[in-house]
N, C-alpha and C. Protein backbone atom coordinates (compact mmCIF):
# COMPACT_ATOMS: atom_id res chain seq x y z
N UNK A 1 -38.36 -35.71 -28.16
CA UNK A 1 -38.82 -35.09 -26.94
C UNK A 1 -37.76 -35.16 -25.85
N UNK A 2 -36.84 -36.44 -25.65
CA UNK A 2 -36.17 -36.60 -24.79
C UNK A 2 -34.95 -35.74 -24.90
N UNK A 3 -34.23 -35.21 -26.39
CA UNK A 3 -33.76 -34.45 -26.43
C UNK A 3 -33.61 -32.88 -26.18
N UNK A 4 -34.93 -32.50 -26.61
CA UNK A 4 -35.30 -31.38 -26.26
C UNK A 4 -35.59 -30.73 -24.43
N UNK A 5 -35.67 -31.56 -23.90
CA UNK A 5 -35.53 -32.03 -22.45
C UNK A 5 -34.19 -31.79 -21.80
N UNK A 6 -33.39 -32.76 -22.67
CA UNK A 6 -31.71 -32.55 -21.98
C UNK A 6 -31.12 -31.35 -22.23
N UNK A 7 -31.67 -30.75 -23.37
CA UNK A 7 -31.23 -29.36 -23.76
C UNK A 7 -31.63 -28.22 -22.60
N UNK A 8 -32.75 -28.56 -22.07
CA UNK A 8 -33.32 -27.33 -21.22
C UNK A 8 -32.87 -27.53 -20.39
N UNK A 9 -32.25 -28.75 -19.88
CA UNK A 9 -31.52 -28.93 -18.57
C UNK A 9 -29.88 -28.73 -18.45
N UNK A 10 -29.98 -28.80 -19.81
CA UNK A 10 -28.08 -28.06 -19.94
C UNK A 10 -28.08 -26.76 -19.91
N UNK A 11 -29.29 -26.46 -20.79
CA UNK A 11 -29.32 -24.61 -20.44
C UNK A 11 -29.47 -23.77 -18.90
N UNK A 12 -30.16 -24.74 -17.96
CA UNK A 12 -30.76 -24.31 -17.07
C UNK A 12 -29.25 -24.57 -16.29
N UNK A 13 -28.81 -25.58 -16.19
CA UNK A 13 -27.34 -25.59 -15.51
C UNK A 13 -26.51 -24.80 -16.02
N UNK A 14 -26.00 -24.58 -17.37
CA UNK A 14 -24.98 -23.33 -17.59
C UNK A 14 -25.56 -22.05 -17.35
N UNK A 15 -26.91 -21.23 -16.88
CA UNK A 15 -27.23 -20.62 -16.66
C UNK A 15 -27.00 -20.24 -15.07
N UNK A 16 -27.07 -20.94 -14.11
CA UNK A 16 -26.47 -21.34 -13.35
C UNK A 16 -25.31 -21.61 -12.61
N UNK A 17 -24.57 -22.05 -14.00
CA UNK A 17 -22.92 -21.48 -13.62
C UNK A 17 -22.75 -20.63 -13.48
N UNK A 18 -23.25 -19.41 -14.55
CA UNK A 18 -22.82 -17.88 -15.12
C UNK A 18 -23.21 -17.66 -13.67
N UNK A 19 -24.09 -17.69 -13.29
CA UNK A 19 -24.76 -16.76 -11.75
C UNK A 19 -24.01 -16.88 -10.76
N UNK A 20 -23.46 -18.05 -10.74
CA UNK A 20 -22.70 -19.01 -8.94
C UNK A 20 -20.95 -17.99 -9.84
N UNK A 21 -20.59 -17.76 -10.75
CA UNK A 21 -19.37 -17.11 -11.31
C UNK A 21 -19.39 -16.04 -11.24
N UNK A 22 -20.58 -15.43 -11.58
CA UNK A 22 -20.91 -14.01 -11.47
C UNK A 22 -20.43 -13.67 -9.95
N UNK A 23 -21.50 -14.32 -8.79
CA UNK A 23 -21.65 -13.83 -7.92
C UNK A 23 -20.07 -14.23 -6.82
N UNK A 24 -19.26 -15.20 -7.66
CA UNK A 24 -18.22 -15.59 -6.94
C UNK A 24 -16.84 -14.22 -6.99
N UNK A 25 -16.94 -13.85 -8.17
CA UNK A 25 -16.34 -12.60 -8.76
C UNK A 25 -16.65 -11.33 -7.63
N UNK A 26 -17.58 -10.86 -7.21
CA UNK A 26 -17.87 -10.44 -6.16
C UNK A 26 -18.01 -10.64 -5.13
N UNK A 27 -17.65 -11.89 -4.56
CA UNK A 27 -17.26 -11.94 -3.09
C UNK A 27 -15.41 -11.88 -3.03
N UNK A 28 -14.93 -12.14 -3.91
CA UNK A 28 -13.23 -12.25 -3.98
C UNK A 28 -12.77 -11.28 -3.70
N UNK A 29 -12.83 -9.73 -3.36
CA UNK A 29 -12.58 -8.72 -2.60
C UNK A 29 -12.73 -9.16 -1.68
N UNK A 30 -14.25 -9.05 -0.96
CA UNK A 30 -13.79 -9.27 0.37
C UNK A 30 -13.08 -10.78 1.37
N UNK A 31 -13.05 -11.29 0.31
CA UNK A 31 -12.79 -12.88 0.98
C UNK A 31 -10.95 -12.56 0.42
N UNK A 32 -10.75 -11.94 -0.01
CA UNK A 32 -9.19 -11.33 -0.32
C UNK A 32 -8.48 -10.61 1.23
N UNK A 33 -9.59 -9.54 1.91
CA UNK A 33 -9.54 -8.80 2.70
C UNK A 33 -9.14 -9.60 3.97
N UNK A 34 -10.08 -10.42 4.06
CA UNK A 34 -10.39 -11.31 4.93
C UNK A 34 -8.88 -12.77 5.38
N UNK A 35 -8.63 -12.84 3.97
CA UNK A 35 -7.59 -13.66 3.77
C UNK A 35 -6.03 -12.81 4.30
N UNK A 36 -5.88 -12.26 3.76
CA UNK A 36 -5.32 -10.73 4.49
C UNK A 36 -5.39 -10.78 5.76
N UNK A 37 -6.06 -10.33 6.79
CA UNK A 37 -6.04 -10.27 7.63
C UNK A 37 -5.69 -11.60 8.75
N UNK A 38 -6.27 -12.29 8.35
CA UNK A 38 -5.89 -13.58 8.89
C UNK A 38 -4.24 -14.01 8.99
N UNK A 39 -3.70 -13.69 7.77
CA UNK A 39 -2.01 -13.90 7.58
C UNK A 39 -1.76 -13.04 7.65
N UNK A 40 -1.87 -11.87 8.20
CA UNK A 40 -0.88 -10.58 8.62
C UNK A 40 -0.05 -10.02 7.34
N UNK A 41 -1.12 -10.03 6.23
CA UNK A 41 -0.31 -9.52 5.16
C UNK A 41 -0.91 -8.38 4.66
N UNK A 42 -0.38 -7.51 3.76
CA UNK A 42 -1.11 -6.23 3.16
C UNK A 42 -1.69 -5.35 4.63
N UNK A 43 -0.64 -5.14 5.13
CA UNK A 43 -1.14 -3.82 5.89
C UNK A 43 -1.39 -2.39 5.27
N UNK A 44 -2.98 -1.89 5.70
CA UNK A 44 -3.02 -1.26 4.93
C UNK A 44 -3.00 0.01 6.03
N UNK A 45 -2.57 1.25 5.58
CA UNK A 45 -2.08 2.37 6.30
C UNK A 45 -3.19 3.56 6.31
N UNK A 46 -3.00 4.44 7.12
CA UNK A 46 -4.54 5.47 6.56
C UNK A 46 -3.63 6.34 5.66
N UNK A 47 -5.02 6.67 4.88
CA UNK A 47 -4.19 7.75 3.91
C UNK A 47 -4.58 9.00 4.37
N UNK A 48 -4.45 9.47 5.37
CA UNK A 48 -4.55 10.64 5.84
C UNK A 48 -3.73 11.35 6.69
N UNK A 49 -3.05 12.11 7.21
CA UNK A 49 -2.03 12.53 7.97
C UNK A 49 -2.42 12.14 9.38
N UNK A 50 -1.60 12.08 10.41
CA UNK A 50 -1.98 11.90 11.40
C UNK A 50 -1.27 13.04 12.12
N UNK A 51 -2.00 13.07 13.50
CA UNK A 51 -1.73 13.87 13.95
C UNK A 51 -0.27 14.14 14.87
N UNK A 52 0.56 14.58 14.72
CA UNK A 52 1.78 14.45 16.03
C UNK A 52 1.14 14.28 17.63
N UNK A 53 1.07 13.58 17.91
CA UNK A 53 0.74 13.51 19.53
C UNK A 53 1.50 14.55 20.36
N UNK A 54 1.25 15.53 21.69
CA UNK A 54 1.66 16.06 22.35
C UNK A 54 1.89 15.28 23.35
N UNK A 55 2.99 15.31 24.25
CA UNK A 55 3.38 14.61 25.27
C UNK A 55 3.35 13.16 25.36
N UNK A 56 3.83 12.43 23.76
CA UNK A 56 3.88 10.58 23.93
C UNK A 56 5.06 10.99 24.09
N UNK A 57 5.49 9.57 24.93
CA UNK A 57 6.96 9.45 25.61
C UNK A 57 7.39 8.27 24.60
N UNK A 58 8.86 8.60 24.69
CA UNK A 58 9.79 7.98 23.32
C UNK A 58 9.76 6.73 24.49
N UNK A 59 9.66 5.70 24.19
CA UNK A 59 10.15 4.24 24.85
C UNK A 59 11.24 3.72 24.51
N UNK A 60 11.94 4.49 24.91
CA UNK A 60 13.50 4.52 24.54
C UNK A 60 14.25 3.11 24.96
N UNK A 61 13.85 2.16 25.81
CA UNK A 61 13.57 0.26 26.19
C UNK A 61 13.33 -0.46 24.89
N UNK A 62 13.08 0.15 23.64
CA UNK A 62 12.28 -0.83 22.89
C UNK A 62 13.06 -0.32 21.36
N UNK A 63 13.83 -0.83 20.56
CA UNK A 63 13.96 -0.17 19.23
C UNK A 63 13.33 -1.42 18.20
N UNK A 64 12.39 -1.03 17.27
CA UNK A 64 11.95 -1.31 16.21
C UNK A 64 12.79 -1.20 14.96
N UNK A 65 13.13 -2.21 14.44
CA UNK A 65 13.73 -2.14 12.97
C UNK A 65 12.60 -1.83 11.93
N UNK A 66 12.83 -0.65 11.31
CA UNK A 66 12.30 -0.43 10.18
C UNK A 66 12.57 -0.29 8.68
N UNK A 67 12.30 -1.39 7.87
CA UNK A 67 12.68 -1.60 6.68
C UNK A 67 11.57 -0.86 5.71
N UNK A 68 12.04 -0.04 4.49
CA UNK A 68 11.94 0.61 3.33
C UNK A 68 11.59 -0.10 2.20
N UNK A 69 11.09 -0.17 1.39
CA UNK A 69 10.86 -0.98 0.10
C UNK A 69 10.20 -0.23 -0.76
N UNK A 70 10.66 -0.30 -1.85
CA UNK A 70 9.57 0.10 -2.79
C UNK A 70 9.58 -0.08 -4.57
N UNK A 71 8.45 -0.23 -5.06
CA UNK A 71 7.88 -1.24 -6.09
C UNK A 71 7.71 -0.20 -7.38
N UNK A 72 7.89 -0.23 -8.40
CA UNK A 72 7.46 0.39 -9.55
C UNK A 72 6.22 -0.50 -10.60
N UNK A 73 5.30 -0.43 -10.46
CA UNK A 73 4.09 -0.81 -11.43
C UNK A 73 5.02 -1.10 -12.88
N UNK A 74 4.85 -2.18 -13.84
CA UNK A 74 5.66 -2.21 -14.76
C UNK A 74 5.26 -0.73 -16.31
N UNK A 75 4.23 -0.43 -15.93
CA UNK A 75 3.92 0.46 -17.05
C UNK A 75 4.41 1.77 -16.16
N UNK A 76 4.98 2.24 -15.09
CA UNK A 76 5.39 3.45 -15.04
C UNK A 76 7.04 3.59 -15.21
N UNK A 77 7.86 4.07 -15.87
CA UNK A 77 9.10 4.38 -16.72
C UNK A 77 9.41 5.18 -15.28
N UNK A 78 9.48 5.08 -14.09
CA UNK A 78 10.24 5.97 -13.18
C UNK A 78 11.67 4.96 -12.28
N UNK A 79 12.80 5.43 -11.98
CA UNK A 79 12.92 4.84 -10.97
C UNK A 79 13.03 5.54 -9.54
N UNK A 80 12.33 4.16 -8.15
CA UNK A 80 11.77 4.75 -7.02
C UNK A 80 12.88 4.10 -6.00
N UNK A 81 12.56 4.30 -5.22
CA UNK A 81 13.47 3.60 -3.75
C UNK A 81 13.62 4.95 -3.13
N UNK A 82 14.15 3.66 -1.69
CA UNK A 82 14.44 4.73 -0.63
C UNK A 82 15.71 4.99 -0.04
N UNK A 83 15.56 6.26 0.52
CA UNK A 83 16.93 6.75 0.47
C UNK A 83 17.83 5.65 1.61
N UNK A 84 17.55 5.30 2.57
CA UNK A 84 17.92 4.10 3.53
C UNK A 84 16.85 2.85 3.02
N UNK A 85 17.64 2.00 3.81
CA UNK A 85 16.45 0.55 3.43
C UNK A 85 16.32 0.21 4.82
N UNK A 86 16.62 0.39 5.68
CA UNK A 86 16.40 0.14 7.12
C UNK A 86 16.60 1.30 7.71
N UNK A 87 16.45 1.26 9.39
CA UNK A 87 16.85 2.06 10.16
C UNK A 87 15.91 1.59 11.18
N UNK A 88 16.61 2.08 12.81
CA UNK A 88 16.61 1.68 14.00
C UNK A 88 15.28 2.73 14.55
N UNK A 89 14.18 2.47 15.06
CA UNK A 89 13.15 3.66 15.75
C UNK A 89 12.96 3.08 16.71
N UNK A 90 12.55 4.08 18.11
CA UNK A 90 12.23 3.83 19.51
C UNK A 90 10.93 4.66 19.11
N UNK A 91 9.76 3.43 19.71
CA UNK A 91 8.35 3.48 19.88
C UNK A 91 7.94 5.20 20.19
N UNK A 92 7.14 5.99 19.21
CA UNK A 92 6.95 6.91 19.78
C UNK A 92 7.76 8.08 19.24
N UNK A 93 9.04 8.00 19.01
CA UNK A 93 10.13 9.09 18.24
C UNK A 93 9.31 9.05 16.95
N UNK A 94 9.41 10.77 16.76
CA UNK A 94 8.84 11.26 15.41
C UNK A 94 10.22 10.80 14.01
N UNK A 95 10.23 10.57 13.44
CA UNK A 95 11.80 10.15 12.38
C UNK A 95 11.02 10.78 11.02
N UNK A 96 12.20 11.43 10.32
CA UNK A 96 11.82 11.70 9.08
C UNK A 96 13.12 11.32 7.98
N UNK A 97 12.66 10.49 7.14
CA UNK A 97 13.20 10.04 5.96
C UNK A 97 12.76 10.34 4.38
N UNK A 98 13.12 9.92 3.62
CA UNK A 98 12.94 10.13 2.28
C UNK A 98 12.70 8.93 1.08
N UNK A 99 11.83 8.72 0.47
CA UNK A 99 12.18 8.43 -1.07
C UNK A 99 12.71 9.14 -2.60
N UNK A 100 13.68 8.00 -3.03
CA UNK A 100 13.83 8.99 -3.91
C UNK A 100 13.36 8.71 -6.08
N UNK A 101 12.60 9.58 -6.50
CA UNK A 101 12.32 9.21 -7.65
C UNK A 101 13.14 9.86 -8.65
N UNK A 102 12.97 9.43 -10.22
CA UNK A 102 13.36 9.75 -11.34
C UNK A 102 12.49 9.14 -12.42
N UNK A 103 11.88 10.39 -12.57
CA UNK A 103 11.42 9.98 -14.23
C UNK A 103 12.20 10.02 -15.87
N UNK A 104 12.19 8.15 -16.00
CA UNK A 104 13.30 7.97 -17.14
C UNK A 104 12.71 8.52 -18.50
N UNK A 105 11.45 8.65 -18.41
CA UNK A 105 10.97 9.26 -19.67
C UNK A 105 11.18 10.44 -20.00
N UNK A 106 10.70 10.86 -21.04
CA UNK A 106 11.29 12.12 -21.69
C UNK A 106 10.04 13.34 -21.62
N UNK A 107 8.70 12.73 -21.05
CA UNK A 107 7.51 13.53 -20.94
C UNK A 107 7.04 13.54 -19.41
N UNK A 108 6.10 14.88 -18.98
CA UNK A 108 6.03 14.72 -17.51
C UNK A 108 5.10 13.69 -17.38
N UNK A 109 5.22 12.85 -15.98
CA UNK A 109 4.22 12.01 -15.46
C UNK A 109 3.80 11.91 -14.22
N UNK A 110 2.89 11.47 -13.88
CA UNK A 110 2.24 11.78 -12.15
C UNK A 110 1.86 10.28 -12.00
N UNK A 111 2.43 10.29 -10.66
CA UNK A 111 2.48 8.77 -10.16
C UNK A 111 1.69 9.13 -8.65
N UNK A 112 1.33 7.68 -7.91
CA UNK A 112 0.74 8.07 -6.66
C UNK A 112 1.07 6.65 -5.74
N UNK A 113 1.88 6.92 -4.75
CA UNK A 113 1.89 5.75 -4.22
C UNK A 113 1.36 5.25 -3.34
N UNK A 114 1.14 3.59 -3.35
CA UNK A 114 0.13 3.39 -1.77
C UNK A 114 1.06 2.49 -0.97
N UNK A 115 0.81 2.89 -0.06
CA UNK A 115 1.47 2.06 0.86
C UNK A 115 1.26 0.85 1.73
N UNK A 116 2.04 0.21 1.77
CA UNK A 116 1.81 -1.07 2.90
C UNK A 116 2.91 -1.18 4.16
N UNK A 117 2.01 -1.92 5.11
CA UNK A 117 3.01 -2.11 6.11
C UNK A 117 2.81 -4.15 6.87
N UNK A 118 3.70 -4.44 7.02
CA UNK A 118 3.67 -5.61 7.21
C UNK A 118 4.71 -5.67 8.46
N UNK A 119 4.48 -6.84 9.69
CA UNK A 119 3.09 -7.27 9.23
C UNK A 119 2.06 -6.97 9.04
N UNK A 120 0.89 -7.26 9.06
CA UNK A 120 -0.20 -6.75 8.74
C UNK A 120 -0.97 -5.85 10.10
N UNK A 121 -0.83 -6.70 11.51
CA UNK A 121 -1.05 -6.45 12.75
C UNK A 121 -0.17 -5.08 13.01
N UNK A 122 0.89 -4.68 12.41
CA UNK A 122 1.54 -3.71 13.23
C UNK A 122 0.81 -1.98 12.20
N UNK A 123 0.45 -2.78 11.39
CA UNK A 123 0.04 -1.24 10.37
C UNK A 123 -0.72 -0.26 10.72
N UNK A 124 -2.10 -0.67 12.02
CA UNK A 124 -2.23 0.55 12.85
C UNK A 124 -1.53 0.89 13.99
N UNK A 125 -0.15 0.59 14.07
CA UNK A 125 0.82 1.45 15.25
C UNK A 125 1.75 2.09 14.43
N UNK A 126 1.48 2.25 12.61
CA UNK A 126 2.62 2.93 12.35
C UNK A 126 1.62 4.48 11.48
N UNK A 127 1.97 5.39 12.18
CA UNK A 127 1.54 6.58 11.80
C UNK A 127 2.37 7.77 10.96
N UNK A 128 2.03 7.78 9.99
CA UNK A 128 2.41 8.90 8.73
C UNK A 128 1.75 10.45 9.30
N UNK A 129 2.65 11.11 9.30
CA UNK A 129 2.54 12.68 9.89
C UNK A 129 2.55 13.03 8.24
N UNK A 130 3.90 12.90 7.64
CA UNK A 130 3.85 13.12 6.49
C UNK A 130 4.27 12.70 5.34
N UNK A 131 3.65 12.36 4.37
CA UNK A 131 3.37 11.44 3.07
C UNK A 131 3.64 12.18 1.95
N UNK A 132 4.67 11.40 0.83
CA UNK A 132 4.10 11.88 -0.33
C UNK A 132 2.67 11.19 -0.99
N UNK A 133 2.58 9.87 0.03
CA UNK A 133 1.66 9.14 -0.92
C UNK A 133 0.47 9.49 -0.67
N UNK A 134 0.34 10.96 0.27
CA UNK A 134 -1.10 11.35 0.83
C UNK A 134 -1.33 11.75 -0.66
N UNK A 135 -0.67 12.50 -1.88
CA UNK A 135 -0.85 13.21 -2.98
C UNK A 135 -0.56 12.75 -4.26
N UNK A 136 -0.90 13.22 -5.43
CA UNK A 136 -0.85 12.48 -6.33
C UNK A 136 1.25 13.54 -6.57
N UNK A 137 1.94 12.86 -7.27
CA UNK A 137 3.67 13.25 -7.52
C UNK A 137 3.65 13.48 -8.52
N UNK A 138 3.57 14.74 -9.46
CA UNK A 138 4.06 14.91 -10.88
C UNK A 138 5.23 15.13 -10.93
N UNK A 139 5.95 14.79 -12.21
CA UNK A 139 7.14 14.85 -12.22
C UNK A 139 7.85 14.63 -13.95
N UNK A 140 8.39 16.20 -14.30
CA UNK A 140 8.90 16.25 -15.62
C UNK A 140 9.56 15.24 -15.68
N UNK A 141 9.81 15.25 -17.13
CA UNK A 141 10.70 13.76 -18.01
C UNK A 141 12.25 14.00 -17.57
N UNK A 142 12.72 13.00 -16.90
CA UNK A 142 14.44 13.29 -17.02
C UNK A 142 14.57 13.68 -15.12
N UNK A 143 13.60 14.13 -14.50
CA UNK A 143 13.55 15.02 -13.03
C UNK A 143 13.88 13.99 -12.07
N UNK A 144 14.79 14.48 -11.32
CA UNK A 144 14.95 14.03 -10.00
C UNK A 144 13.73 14.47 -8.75
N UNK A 145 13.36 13.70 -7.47
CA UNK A 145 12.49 14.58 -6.80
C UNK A 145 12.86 13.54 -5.28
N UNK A 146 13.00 14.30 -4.32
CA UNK A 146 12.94 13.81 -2.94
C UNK A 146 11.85 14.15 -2.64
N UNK A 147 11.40 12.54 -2.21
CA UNK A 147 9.63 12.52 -1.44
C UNK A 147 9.79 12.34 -0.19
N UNK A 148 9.36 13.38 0.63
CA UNK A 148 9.58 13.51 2.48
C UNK A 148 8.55 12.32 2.97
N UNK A 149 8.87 11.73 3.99
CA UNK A 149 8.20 10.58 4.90
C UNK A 149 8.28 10.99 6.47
N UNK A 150 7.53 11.56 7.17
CA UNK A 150 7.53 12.08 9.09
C UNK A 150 6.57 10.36 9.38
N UNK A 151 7.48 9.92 9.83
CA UNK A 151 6.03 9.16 10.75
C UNK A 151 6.67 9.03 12.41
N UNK A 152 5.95 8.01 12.74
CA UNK A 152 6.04 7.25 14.20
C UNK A 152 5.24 6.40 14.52
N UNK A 153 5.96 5.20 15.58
CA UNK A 153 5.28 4.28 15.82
C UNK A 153 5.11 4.28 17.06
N UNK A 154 3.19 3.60 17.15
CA UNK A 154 2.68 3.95 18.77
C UNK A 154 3.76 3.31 19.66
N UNK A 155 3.89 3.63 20.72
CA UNK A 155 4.58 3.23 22.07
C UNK A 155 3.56 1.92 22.21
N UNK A 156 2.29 1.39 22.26
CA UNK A 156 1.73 0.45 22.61
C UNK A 156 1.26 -0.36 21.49
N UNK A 157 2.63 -0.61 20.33
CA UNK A 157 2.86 -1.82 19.19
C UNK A 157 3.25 -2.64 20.22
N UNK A 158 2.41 -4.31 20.38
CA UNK A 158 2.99 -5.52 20.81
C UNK A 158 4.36 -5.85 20.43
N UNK A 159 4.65 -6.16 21.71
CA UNK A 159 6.06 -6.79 22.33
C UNK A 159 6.74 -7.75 20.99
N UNK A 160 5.45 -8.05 20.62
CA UNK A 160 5.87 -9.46 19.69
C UNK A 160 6.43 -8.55 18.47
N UNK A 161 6.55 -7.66 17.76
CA UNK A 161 6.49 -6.62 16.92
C UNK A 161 7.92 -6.69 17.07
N UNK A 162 9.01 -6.86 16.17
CA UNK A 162 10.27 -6.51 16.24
C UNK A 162 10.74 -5.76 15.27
N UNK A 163 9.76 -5.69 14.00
CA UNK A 163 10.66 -5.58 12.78
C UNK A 163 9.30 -4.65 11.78
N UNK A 164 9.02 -3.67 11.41
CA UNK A 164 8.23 -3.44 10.28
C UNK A 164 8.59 -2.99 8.95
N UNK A 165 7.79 -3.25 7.60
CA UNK A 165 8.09 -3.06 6.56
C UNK A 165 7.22 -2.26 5.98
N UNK A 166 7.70 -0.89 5.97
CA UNK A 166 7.06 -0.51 4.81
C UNK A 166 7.12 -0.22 3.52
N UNK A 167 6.18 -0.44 2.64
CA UNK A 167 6.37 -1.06 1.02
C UNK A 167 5.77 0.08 0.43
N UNK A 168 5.69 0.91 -0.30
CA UNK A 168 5.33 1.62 -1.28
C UNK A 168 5.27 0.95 -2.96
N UNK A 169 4.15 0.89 -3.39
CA UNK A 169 4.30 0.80 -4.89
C UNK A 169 3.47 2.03 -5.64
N UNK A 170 4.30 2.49 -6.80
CA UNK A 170 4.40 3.48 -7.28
C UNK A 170 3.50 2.67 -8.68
N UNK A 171 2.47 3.84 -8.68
CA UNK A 171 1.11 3.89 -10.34
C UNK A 171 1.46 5.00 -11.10
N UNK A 172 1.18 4.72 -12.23
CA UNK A 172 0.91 5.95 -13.21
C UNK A 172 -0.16 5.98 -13.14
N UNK A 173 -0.19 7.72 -13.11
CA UNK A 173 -1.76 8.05 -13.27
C UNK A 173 -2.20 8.41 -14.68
N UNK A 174 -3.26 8.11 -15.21
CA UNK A 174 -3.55 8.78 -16.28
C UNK A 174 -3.78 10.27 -16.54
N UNK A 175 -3.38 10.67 -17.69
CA UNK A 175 -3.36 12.25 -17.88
C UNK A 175 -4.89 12.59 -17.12
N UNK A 176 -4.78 13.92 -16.92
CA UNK A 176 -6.16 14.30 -16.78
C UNK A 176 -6.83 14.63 -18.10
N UNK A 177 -8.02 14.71 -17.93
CA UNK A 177 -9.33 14.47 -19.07
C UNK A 177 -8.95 16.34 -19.49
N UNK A 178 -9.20 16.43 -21.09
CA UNK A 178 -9.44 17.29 -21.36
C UNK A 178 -8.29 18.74 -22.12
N UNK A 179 -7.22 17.89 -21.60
CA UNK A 179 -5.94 18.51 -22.06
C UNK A 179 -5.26 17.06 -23.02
């Protein structure tokens, strides 16, 4: 009897685990997010164009270093980077730069990149006019391709703000269904 006892109480505790594991698995997004934000890391950018502002004034008092980076996922066969790895912006000036890809494979592939900006605090003063990573990038086997970048950064990024990074990492997408 006493055995049969300890059994239901081992079952009832590993049953128990599974649930407190289960449900821990689903809070780790947002307690990821959260963690994030707190350390000014993973700035995340909108993926949507923004608009050019009419009449912001360049704060031509203030230049921002802006550093380039960018990451290849190990299952996509491309190589990415950017055409500069730095460069000098005054708060507010529209700047347009480039990345540049090559697909080493021998078949076409479509990649999509997302972007980050770090620190994490400055990633809503940096605005994308225009993105390749708004779209998904196909690109034959062997192809060269220049990916255009328009952005600008608000005139009212904190003082404390000297330096931003933005990071691109590059996915393969899977074929589409059906072909």
């Amino acid at each position: 009897m006493a055995e049969k006892s300890s059994h239901k109480k081992l079952t009832i505790k590993l049953v128990l685990a599974t649930f407190a594991m289960f449900g821990f698995g689903f809070a780790l997004v947002p307690l990821y997010d959260v963690m994030c934000d707190a350390l000014g890391i993973n700035g995340k950018t909108s993926d949507v164009a923004a608009i050019q502002p009419t009449g912001m004034q360049t704060d031509l008092s203030r230049t921002i270093r802006v550093e380039f980076m960018a990451h290849v996922n190990p299952d996509m066969p491309w190589e990415f980077k950017p055409k500069v790895i730095s460069m000098n912006v005054h708060p507010g000036e529209v700047v347009q730069t480039e990345y540049l890809a090559f697909n080493e494979s021998g078949q076409r592939l479509v990649g999509q990149a997302v972007p980050s900006v770090s620190p994490g605090n400055g990633a809503a003063y940096f605005n994308k006019i225009e993105c390749f990573c708004f779209t998904q990038q196909p690109l034959d086997g062997k192809q060269h391709a220049q990916m255009p970048l328009i952005f600008y950064i608000e005139p009212d990024l904190p003082d404390s703000i000297h330096t931003l990074t933005l990071s691109y990492t590059l996915y393969k997408l899977p074929p589409p269904t059906g072909s």
